[in-house]
N, C-alpha and C. Protein backbone atom coordinates (compact mmCIF):
# COMPACT_ATOMS: atom_id res chain seq x y z
N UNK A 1 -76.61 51.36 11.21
CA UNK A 1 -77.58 50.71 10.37
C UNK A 1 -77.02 49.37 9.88
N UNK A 2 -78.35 48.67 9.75
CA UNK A 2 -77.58 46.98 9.13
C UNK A 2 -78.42 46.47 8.10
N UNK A 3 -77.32 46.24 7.11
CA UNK A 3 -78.00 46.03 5.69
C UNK A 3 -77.83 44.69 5.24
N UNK A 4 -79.07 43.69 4.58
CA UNK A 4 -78.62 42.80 4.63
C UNK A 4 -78.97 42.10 3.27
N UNK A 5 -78.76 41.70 2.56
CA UNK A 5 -78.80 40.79 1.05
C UNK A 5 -78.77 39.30 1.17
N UNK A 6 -79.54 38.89 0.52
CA UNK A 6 -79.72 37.38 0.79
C UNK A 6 -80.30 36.92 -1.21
N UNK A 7 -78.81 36.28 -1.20
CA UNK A 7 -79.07 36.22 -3.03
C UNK A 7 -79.36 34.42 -3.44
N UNK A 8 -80.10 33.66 -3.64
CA UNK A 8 -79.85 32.03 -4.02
C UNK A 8 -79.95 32.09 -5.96
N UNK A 9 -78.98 31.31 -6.01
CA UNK A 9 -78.59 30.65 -7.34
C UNK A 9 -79.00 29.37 -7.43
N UNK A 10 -79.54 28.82 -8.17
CA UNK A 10 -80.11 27.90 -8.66
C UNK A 10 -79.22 26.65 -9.29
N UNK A 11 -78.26 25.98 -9.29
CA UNK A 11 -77.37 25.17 -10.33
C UNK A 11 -78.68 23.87 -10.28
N UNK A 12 -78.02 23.13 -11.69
CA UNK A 12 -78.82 21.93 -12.00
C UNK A 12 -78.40 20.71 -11.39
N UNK A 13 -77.35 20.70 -10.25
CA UNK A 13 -76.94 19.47 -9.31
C UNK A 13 -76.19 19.74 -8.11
N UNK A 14 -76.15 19.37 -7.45
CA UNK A 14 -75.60 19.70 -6.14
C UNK A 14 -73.89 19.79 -6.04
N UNK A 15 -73.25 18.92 -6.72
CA UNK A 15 -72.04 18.58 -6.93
C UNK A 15 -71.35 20.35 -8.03
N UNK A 16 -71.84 20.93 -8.87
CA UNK A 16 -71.58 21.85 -9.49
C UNK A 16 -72.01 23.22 -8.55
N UNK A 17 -73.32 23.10 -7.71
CA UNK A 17 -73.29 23.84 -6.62
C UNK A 17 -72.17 24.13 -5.38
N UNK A 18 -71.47 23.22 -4.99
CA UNK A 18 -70.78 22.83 -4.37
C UNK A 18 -69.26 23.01 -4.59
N UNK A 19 -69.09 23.27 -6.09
CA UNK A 19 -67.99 22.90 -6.61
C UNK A 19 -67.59 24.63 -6.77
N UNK A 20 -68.84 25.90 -6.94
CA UNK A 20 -68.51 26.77 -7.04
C UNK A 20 -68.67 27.61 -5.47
N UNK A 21 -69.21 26.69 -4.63
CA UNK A 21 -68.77 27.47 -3.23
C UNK A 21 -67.77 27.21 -2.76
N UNK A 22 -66.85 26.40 -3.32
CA UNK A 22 -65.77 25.82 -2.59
C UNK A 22 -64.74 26.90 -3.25
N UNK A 23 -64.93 27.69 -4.51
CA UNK A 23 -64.28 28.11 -4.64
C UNK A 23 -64.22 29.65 -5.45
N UNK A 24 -65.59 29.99 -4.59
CA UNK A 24 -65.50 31.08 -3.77
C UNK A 24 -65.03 31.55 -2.69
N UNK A 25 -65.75 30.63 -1.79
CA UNK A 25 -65.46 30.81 -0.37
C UNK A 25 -64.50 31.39 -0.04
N UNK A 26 -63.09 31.41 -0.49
CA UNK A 26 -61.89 31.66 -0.14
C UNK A 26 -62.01 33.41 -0.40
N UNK A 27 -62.51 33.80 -1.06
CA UNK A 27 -62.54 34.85 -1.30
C UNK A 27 -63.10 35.96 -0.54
N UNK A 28 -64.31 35.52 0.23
CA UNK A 28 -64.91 35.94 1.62
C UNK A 28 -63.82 36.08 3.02
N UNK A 29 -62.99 35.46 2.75
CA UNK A 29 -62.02 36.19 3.68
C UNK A 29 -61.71 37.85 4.14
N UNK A 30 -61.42 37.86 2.73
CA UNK A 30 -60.77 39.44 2.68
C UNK A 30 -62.00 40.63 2.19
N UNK A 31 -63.02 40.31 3.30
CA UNK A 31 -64.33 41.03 3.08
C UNK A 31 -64.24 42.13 3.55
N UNK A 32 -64.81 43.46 3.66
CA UNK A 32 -64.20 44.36 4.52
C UNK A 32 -64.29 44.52 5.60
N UNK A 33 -63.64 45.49 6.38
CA UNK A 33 -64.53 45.50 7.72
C UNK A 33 -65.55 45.77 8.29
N UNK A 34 -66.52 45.22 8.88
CA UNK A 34 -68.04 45.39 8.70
C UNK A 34 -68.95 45.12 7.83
N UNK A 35 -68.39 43.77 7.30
CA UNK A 35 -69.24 42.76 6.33
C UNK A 35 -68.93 41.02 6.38
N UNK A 36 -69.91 40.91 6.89
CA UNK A 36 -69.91 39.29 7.10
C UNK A 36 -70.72 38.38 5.95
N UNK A 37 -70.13 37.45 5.40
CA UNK A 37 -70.64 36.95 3.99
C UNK A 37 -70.84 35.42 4.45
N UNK A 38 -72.24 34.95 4.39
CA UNK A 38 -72.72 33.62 4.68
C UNK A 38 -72.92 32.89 3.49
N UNK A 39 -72.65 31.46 3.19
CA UNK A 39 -72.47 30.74 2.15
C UNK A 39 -73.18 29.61 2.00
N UNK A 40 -73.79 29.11 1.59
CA UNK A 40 -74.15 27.61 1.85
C UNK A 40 -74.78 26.89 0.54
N UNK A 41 -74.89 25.38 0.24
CA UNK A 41 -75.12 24.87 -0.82
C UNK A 41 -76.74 23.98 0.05
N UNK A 42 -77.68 24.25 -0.48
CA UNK A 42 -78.64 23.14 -0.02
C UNK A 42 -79.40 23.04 -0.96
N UNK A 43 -79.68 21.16 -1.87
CA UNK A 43 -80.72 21.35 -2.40
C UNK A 43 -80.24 21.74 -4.03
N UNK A 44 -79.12 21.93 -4.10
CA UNK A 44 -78.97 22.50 -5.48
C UNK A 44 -78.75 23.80 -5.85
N UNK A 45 -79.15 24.38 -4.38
CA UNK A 45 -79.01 26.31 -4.20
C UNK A 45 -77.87 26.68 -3.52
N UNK A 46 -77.12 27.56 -4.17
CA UNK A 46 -76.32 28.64 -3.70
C UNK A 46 -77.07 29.81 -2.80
N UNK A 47 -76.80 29.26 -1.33
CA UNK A 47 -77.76 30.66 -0.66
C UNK A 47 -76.32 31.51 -0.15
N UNK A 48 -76.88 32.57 -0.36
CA UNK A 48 -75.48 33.95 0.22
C UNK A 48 -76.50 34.57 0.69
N UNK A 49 -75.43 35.43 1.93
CA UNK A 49 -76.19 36.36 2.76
C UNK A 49 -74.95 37.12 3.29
N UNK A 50 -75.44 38.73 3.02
CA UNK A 50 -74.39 39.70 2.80
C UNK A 50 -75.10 40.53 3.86
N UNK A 51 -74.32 40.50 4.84
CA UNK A 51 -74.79 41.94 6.03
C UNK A 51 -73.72 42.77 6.29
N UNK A 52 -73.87 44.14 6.25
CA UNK A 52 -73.12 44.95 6.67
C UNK A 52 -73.63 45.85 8.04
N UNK A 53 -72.37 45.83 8.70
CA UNK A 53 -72.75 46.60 9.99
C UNK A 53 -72.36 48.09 9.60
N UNK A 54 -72.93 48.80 10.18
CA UNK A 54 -72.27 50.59 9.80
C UNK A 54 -71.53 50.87 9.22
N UNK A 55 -71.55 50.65 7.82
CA UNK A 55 -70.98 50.73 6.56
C UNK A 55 -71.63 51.01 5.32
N UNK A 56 -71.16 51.91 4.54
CA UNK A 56 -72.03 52.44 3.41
C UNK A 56 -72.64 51.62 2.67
N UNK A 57 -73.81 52.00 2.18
CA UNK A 57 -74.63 51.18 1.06
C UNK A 57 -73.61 50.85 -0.22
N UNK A 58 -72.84 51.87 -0.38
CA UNK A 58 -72.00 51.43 -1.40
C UNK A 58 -70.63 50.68 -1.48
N UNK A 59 -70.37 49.90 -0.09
CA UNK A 59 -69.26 49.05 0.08
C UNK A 59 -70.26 47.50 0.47
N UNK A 60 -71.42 47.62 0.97
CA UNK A 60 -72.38 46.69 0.64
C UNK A 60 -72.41 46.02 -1.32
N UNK A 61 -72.76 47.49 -1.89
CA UNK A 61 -73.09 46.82 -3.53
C UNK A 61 -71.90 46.43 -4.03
N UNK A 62 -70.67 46.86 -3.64
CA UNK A 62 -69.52 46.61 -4.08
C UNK A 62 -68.90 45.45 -3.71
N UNK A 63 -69.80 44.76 -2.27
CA UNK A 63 -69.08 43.41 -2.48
C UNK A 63 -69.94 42.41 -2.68
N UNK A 64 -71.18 42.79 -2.87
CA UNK A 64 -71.82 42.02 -3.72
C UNK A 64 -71.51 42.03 -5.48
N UNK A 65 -70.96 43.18 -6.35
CA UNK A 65 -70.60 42.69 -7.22
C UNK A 65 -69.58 41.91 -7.24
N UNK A 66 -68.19 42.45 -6.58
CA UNK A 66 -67.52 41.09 -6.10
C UNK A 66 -67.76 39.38 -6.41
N UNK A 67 -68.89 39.54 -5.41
CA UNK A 67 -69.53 38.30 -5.49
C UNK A 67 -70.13 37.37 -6.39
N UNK A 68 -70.84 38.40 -7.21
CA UNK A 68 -71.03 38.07 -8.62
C UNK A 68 -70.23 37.56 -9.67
N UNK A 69 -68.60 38.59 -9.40
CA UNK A 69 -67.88 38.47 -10.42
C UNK A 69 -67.76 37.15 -10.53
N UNK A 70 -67.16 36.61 -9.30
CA UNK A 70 -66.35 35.34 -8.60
C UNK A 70 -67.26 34.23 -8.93
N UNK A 71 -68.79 34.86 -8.85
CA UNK A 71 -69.52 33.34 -9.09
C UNK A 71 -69.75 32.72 -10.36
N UNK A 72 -69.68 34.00 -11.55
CA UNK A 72 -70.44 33.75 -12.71
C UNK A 72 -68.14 33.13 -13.06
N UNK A 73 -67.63 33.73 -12.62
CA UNK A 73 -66.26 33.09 -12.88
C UNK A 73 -66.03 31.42 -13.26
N UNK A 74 -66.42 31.30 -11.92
CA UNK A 74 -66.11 30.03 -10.74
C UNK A 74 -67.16 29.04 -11.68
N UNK A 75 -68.30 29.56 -11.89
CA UNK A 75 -69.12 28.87 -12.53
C UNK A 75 -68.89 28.27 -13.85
N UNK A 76 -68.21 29.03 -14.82
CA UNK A 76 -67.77 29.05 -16.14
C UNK A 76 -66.82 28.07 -15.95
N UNK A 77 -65.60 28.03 -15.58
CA UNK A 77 -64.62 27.08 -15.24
C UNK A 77 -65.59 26.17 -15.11
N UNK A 78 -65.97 25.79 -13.97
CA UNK A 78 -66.52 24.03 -13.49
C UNK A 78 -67.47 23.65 -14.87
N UNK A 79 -68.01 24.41 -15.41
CA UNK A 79 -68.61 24.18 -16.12
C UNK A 79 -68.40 23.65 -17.42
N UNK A 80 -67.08 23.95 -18.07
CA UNK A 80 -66.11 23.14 -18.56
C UNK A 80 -65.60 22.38 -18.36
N UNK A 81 -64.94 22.20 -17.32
CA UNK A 81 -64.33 21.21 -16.61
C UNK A 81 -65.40 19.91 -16.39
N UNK A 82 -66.97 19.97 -16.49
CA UNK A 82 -67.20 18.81 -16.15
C UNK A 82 -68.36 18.51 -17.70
N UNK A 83 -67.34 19.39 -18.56
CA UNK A 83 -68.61 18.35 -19.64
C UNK A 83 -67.94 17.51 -20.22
């Protein structure tokens, strides 16, 4: 079975969009096996897309919280950093 999540975030400029995929991204490395994590900034949007190949629903939600953690993280930092 193949499960797939497709999450967009909204930032208010492209440059702060950008600034938190860059540093995420790194973190999608060490995804598990049988999960491929797509990234991209267009427009001001954070689009992600989380598919898992034959792998439990619950190593799916688990690296989507992951994902979450890292973003609302990543986000907080830059977000300081550029006022």
């Amino acid at each position: 079975m193949i499960y797939e999540i497709a999450i967009e975030v909204p930032f208010d400029y492209e440059n702060l969009c950008l600034g938190v995929l860059n540093a995420v991204k790194p973190d999608n490395i060490t995804a598990p096996s049988g999960i491929e994590i797509e990234m991209e900034c267009r427009n001001a949007v954070l689009r992600i897309t989380v598919r898992g190949f034959d792998v439990g629903i619950l190593t799916i939600r688990n690296t989507v919280d992951d994902i979450f953690m890292h973003l609302l993280s990543a986000y907080r930092v830059l977000q300081i950093l550029t006022k």
